[in-house]
Protein backbone atom coordinates (compact mmCIF):
# COMPACT_ATOMS: atom_id res chain seq x y z
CA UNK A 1 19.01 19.40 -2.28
CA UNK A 2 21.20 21.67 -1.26
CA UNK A 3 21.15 25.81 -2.13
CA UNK A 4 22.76 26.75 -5.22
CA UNK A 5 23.33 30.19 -4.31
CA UNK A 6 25.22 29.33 -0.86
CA UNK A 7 27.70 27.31 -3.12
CA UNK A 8 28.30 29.94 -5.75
CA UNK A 9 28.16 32.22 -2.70
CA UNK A 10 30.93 30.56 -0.70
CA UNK A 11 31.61 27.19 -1.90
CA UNK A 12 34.98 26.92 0.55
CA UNK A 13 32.57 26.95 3.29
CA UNK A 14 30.09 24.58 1.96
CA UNK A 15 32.70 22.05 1.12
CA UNK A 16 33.87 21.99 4.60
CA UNK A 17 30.90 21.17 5.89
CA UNK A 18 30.33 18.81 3.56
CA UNK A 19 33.51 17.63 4.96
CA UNK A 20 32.43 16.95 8.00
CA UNK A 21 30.76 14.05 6.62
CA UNK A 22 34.23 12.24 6.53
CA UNK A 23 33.36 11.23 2.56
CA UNK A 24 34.57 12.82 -0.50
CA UNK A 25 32.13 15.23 -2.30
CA UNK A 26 33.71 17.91 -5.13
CA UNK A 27 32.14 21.00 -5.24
CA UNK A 28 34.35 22.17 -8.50
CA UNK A 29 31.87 20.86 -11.12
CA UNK A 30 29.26 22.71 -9.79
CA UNK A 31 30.72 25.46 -9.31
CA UNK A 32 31.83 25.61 -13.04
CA UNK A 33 29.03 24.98 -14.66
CA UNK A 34 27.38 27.30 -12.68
CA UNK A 35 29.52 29.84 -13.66
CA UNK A 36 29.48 28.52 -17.48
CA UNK A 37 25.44 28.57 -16.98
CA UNK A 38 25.28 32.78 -15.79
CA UNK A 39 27.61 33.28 -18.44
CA UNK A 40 25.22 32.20 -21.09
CA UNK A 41 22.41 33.19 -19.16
CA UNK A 42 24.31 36.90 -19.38
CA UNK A 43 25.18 36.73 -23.02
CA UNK A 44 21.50 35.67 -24.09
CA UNK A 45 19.81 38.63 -22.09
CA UNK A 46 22.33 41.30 -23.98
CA UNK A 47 21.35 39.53 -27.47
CA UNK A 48 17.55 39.37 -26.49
CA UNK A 49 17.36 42.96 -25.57
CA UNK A 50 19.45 43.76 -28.47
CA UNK A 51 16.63 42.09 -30.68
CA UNK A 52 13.90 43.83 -29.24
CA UNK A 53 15.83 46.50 -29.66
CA UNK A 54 15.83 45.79 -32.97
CA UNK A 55 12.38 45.16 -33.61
CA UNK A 56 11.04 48.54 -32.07
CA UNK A 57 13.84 50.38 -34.30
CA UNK A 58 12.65 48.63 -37.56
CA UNK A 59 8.98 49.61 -36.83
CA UNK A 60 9.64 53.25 -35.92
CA UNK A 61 12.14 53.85 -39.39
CA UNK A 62 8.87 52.35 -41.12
CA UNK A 63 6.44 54.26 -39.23
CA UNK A 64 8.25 57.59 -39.96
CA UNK A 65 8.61 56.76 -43.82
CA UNK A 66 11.25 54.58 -44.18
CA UNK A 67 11.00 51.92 -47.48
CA UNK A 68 10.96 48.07 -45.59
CA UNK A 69 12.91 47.39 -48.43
CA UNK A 70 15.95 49.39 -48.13
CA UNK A 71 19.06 48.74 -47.28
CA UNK A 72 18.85 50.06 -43.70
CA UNK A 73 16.09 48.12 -42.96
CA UNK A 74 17.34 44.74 -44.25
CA UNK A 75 20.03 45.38 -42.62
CA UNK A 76 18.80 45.38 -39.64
CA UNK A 77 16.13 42.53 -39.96
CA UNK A 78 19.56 40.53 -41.01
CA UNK A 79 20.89 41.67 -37.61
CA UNK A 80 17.95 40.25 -35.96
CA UNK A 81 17.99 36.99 -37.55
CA UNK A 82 21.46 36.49 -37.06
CA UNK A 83 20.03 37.41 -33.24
CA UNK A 84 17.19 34.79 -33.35
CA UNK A 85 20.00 32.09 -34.49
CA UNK A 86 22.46 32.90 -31.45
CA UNK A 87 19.40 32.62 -28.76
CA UNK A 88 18.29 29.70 -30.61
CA UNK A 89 21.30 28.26 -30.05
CA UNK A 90 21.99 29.21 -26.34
CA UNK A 91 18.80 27.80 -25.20
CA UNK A 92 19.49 24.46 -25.86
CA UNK A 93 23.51 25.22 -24.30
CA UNK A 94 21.95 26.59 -21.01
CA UNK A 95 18.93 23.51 -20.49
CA UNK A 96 22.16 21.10 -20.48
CA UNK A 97 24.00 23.01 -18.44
CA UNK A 98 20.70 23.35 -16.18
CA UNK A 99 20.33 19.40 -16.20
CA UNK A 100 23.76 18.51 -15.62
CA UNK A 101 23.92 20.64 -11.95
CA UNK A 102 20.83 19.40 -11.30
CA UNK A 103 22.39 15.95 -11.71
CA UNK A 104 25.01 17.01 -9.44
CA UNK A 105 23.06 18.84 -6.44
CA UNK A 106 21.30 15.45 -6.06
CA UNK A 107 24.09 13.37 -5.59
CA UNK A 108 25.14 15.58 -2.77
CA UNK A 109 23.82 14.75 0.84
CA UNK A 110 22.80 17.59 3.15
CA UNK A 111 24.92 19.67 5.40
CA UNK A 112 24.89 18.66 9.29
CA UNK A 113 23.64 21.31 11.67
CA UNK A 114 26.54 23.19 13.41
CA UNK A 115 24.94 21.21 15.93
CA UNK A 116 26.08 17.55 15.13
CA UNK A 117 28.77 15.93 16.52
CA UNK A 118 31.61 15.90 14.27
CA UNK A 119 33.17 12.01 13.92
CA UNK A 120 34.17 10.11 11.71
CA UNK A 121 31.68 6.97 11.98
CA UNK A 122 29.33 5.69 14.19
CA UNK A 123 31.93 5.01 17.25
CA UNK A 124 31.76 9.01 17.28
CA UNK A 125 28.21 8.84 18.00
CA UNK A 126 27.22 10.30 21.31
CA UNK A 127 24.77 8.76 24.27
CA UNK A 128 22.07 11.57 24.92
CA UNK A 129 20.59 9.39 27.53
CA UNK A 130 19.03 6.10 28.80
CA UNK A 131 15.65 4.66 30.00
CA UNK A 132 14.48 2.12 31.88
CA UNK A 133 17.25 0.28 33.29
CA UNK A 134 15.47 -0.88 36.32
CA UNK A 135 13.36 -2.83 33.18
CA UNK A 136 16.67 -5.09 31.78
CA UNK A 137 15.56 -8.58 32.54
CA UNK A 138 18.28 -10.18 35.10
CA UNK A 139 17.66 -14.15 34.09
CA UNK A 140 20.90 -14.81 31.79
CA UNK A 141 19.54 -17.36 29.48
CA UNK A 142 17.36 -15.35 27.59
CA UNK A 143 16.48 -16.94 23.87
CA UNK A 144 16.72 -15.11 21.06
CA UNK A 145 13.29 -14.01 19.92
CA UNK A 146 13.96 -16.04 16.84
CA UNK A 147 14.61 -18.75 19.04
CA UNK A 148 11.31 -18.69 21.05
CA UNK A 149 9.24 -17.52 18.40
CA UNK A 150 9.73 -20.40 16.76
CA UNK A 151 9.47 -22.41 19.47
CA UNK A 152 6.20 -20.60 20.43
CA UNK A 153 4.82 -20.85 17.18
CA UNK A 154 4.12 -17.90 15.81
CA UNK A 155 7.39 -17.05 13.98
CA UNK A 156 8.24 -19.43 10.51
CA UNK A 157 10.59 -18.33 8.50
CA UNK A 158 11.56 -21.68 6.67
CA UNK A 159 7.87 -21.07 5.00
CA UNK A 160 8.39 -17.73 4.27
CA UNK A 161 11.50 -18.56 2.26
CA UNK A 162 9.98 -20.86 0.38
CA UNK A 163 7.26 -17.91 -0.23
CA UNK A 164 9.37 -15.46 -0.84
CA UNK A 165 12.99 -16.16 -0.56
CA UNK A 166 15.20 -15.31 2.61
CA UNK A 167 14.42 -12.21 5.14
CA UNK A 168 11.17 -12.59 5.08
CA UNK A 169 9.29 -13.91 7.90
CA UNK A 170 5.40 -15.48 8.35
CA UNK A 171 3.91 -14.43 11.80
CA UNK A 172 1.33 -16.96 12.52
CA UNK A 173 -1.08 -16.69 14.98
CA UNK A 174 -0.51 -15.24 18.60
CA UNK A 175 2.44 -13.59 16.48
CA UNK A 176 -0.12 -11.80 13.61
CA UNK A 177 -2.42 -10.68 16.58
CA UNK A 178 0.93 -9.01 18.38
CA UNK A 179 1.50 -7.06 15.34
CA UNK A 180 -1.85 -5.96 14.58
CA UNK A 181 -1.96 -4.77 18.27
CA UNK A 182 1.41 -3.08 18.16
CA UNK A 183 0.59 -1.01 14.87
CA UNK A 184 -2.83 -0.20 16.21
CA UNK A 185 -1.70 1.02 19.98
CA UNK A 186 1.07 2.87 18.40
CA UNK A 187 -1.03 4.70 16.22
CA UNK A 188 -3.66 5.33 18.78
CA UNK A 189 -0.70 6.97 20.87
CA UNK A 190 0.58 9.01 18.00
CA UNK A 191 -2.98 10.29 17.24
CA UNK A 192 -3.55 11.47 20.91
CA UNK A 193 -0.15 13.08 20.51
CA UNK A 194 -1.71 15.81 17.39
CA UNK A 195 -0.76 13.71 14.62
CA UNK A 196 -3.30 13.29 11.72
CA UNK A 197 -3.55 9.82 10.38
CA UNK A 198 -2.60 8.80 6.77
CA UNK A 199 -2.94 5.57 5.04
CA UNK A 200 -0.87 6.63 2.09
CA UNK A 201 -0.07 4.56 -1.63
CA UNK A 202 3.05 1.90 -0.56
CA UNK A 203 3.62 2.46 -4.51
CA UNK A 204 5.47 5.75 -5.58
CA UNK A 205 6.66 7.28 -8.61
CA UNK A 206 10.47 8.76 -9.33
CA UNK A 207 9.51 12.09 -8.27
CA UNK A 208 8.22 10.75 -4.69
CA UNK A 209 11.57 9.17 -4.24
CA UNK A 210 13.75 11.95 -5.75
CA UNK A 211 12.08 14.62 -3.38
CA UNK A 212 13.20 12.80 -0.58
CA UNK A 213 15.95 11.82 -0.93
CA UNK A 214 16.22 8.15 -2.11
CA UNK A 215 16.87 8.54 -5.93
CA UNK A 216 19.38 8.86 -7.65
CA UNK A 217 21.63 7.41 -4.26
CA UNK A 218 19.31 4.54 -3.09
CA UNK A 219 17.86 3.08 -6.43
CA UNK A 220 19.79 -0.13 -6.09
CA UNK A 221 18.17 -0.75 -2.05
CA UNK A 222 14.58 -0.21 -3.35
CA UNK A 223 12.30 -2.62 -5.02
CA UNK A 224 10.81 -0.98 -8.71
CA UNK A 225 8.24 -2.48 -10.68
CA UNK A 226 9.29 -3.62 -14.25
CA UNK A 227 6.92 -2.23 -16.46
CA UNK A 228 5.87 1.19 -14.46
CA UNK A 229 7.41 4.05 -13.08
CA UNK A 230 6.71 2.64 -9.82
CA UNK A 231 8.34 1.93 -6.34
CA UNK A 232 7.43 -0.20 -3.59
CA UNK A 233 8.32 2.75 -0.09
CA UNK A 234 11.02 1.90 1.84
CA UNK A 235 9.13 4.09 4.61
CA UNK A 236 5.89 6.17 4.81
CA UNK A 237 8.13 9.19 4.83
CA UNK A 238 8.23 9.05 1.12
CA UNK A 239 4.63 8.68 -0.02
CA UNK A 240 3.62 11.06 3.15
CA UNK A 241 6.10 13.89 2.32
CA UNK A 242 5.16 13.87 -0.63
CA UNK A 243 1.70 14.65 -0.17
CA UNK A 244 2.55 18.12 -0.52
CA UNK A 245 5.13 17.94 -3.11
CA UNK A 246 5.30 20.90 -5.44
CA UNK A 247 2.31 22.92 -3.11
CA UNK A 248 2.64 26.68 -1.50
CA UNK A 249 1.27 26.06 1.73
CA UNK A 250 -0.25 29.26 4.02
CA UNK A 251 1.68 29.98 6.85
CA UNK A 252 -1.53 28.96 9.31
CA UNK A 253 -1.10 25.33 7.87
CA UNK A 254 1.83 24.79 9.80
CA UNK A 255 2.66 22.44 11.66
CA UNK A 256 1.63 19.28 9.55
CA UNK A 257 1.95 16.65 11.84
CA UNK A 258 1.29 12.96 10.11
CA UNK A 259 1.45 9.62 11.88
CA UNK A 260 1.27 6.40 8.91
CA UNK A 261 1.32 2.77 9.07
CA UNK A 262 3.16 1.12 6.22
CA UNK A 263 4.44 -2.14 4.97
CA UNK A 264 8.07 -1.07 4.19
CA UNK A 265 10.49 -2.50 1.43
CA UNK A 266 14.42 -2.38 0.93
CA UNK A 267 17.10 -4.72 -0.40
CA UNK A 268 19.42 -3.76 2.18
CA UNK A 269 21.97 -3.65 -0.02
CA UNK A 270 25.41 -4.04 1.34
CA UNK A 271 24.28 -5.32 4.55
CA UNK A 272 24.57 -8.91 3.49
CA UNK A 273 26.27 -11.11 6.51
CA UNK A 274 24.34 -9.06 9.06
CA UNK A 275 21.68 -9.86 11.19
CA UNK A 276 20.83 -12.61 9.01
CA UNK A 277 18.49 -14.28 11.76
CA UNK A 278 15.55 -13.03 13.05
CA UNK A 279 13.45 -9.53 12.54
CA UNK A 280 16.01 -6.79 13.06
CA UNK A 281 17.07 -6.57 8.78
CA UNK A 282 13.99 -7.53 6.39
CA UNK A 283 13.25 -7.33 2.95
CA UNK A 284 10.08 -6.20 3.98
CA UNK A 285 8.52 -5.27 7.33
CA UNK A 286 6.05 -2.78 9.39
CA UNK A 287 6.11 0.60 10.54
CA UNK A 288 4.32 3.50 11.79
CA UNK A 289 6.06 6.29 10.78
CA UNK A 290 6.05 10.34 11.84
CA UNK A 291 6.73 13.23 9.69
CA UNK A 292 6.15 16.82 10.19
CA UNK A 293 6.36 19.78 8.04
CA UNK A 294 6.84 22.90 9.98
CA UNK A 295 8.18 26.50 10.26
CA UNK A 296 11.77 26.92 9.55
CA UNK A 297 12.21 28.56 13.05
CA UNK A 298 10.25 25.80 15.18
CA UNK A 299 11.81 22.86 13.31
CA UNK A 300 14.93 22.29 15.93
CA UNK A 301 12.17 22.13 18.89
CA UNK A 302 9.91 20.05 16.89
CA UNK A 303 12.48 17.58 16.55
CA UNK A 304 12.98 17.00 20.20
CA UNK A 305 9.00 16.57 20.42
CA UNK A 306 9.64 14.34 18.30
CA UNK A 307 12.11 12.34 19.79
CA UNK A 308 10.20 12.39 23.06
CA UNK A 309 6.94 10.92 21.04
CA UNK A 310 8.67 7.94 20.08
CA UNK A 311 10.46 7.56 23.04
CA UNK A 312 6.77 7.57 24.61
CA UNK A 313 6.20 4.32 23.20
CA UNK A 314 8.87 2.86 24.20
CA UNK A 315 8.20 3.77 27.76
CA UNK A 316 4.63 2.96 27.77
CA UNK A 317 5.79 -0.35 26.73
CA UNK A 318 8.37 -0.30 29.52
CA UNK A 319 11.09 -1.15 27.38
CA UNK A 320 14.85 -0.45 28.34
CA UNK A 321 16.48 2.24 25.47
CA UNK A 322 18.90 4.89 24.54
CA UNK A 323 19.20 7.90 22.96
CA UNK A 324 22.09 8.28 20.77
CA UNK A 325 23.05 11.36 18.95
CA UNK A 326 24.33 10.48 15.29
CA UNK A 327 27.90 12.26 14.52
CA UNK A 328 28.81 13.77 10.92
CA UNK A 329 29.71 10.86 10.02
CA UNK A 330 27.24 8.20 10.89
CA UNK A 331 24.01 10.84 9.67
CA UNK A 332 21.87 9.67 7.04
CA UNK A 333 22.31 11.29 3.36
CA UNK A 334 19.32 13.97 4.03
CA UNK A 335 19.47 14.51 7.86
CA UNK A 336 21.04 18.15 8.98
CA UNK A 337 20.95 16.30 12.44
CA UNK A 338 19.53 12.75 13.86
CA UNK A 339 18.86 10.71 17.25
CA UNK A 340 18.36 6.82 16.90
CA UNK A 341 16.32 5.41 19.46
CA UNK A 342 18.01 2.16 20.63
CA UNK A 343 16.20 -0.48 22.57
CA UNK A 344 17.56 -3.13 24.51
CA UNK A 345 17.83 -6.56 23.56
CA UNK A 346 19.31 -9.08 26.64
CA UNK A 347 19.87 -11.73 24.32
CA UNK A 348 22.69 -10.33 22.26
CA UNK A 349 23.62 -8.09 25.55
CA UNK A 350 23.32 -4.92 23.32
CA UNK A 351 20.97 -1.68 22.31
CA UNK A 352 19.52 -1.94 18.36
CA UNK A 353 18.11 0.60 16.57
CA UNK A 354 14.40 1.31 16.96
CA UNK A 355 13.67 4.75 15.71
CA UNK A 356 15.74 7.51 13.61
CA UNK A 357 14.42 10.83 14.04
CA UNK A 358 16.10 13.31 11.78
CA UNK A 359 15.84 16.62 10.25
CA UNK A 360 16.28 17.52 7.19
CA UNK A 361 15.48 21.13 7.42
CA UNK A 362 14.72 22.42 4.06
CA UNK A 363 16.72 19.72 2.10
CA UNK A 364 13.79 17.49 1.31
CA UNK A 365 11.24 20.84 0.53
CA UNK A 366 14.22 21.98 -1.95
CA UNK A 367 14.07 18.51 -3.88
CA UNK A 368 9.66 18.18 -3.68
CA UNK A 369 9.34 21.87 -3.79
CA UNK A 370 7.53 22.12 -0.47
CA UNK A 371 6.89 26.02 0.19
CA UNK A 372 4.85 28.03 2.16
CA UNK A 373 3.84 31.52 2.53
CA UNK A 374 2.93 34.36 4.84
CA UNK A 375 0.13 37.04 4.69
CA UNK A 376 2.04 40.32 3.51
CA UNK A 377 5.26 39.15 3.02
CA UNK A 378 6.48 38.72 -0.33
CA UNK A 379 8.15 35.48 -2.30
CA UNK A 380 7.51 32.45 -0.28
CA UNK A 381 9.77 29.91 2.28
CA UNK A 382 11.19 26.68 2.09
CA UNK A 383 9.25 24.44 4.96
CA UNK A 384 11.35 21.99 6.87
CA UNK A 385 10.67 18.37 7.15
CA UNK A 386 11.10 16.10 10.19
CA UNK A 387 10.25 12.14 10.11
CA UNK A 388 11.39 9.50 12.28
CA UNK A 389 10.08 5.63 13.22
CA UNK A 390 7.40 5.28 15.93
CA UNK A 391 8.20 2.84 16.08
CA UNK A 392 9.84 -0.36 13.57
CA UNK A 393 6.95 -2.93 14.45
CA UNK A 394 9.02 -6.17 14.15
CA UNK A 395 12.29 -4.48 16.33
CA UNK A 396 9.72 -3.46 18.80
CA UNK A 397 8.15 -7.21 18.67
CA UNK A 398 11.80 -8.65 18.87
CA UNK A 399 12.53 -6.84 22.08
CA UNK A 400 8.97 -7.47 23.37
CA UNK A 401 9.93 -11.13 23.13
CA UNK A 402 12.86 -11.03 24.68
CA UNK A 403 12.57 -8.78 27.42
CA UNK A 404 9.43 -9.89 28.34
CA UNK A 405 10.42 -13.57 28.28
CA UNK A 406 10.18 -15.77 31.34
CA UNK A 407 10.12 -19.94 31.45
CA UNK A 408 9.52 -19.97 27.61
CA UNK A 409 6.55 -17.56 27.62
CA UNK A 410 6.07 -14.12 27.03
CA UNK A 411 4.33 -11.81 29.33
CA UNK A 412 2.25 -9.41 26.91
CA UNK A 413 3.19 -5.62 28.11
CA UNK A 414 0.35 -4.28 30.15
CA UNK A 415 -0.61 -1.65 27.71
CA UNK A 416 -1.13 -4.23 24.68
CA UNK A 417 -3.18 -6.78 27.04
CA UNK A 418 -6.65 -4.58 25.87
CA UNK A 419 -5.45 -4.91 22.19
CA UNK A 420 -4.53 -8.86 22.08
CA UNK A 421 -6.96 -9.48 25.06
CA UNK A 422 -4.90 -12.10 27.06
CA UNK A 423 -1.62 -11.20 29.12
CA UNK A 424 0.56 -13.93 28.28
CA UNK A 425 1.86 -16.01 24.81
CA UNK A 426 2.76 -19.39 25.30
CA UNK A 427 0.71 -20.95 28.05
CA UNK A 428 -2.25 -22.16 25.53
């Protein structure tokens, strides 16, 4: 959410940047019924301490001898009343007023860091750097990883849609055991890295989603339950985040470093017609996910640890990748600023997303009401949260399976050969 005082401050300059977003977003509501909403605010302070003003002057004319029922003093008590009915009245006038900006401020995404790329979409995006080209496999008939998975049987998907319905996938076997192995090496990596594990609810409430970012905007790309205030996660950001939610942390708590694996959930709504095959866009897949909650000062060089922790395990795995910077235009609704990780995958001759790693800065900690506070200073701080994939589980298997593919077998990646205990899939 973004500040209400830096709009009402200078609302030209937040609209620009807001701008930079190439999308529409109005600022002149806001900044009306904020104005509408002091205005009240103003008026029902003068008629409150006009009423107590009021009340002290009744009980001093009484005090020095005056009758309670004369006309000075029903006067006055009628002035008070008439008071009383005004305020009552306001109250109700300023809690809409209240509501309806708070309606507004979350339907506005957060404003890039004067450090993003401005662009208008995601062929603005810039290439930070790349990995591990020596590791792009040379043979050019590579199978898709849909392709050999089923071959190799451990992939079904016909089964799953008869489960389930379409995007979803069964991993049998061989398949089941690389996932396990990926979640659990991943985590072990993270964990050496400083981050605390959390197995966190994969149902959330409103307020989970709201404080990060996915309601009102998302509602229609996340799966609710009918008959609770419930949410199936579309990452562990949201149930991990919000851990904290409405707490004043002590400055020595930070950083809160988290590493979680989830099942994850989304419609992917609008997507339709896009990577219909394989595991790159499911309704539901794995994920170990990182968030942080740090200092506002240390969160731009906690973001490129970050980064660099995800790219770890992508370069333990000695997988091929890219670092892209996202532009103004191509950020996600709460990011300030954001590097997708993009691994290689020979059979479509292309990098695909593996990893986002944004910041949100103190977007998120407006919405959940994340604070914290330091020893002799007064008031408290906004915290800023961090969060990005380390990594999607099924991308990561999809490029395993291709870039590790030779004569319809898959040579497991040296690091995952303790975890599945064998060092190839598909020779029985």
């Amino acid at each position: 959410m973004l500040d209400l005082k830096q709009i009402r401050e200078n609302p030209e300059k937040v609209q620009e940047l807001l701008n930079r977003r190439n999308a529409a977003y109005d600022l002149t509501a806001i900044v009306e019924l904020d104005q509408q909403q002091r205005e009240i605010e103003l008026k029902r302070t003068h008629l409150q301490a006009r009423s107590n003003e009021i009340g002290k002057l009744v009980g001093q004319k009484i005090k020095s001898g005056t009758q309670p029922n004369s006309t000075e003093i029903l006067s006055l008590k009628d002035e008070g009343n008439s008071l009383k009915t005004q305020l009552a009245d306001l109250e109700p006038q300023e809690k809409e007023i209240k509501a309806q900006i708070e309606t507004l401020l979350l339907q506005l995404p957060n404003i890039p860091s004067d450090t993003t790329p401005i662009g208008k979409d995601e062929t603005d995006n810039i290439e930070v750097r790349r990995w591990g080209d020596e590791y792009i496999p040379t043979n050019p008939n590579i199978l898709p990883h849909w392709t050999l998975g089923e071959k190799l049987g451990i992939i079904d998907f016909e089964r799953a849609v008869k489960v389930a319905q379409s995007r979803f996938v069964n991993l049998i076997g061989l398949g089941a055991a690389l996932e396990r192995a990926l979640i659990n090496f991943m985590l072990d990596q993270q964990t050496v890295a400083g981050y605390t594990e959390v197995l966190p609810p994969i149902l959330v409430n409103s307020n989970s989603l709201q404080g990060t970012g996915q309601l009102p905007k998302f509602a229609e790309e996340s799966f609710k339950c009918a008959d609770d205030d419930l949410w199936l996660i579309p990452t562990a950001e949201v149930p991990v985040t919000n851990l904290y939610r409405d707490e004043i942390l002590e400055l020595e708590q930070l950083p809160i470093k988290h590493c979680a694996y989830t099942p994850c959930f989304r419609r992917e709504a609008g997507s339709y017609g896009r990577d219909t095959k394989g595991l790159i866009r499911l309704h539901q897949f794995n994920k170990v996910e990182l968030v942080k909650i740090v200092h506002p000062d240390t969160s731009e060089a906690e973001h490129q640890s970050l980064v660099q922790n995800a790219e770890a395990i992508l370069q333990a795995l000695k997988l091929p990748y890219r670092v892209i910077e996202l532009c103004t235009g191509d950020i996600g609704f709460g990011a300030a600023k954001c590097y997708d990780l993009e691994v290689w995958l020979p059979s479509s001759n292309t990098y695909r997303e593996i990893s986002s790693c944004s910041n949100f800065r103190d977007f998120q900690a407006r919405r959940a009401g994340i604070r914290f506070k330091e020893k002799g200073k007064k008031g408290t701080q906004f915290v800023h949260t961090l969060n990005g994939s380390g990594l999607a589980i099924g991308r990561t298997m999809s490029a395993i399976l291709e870039n590790y593919q030779h004569d319809g077998t898959v040579k497991v990646p040296e690091v995952l050969q303790p975890y599945l205990k064998r060092d190839v899939i598909g020779d029985n």
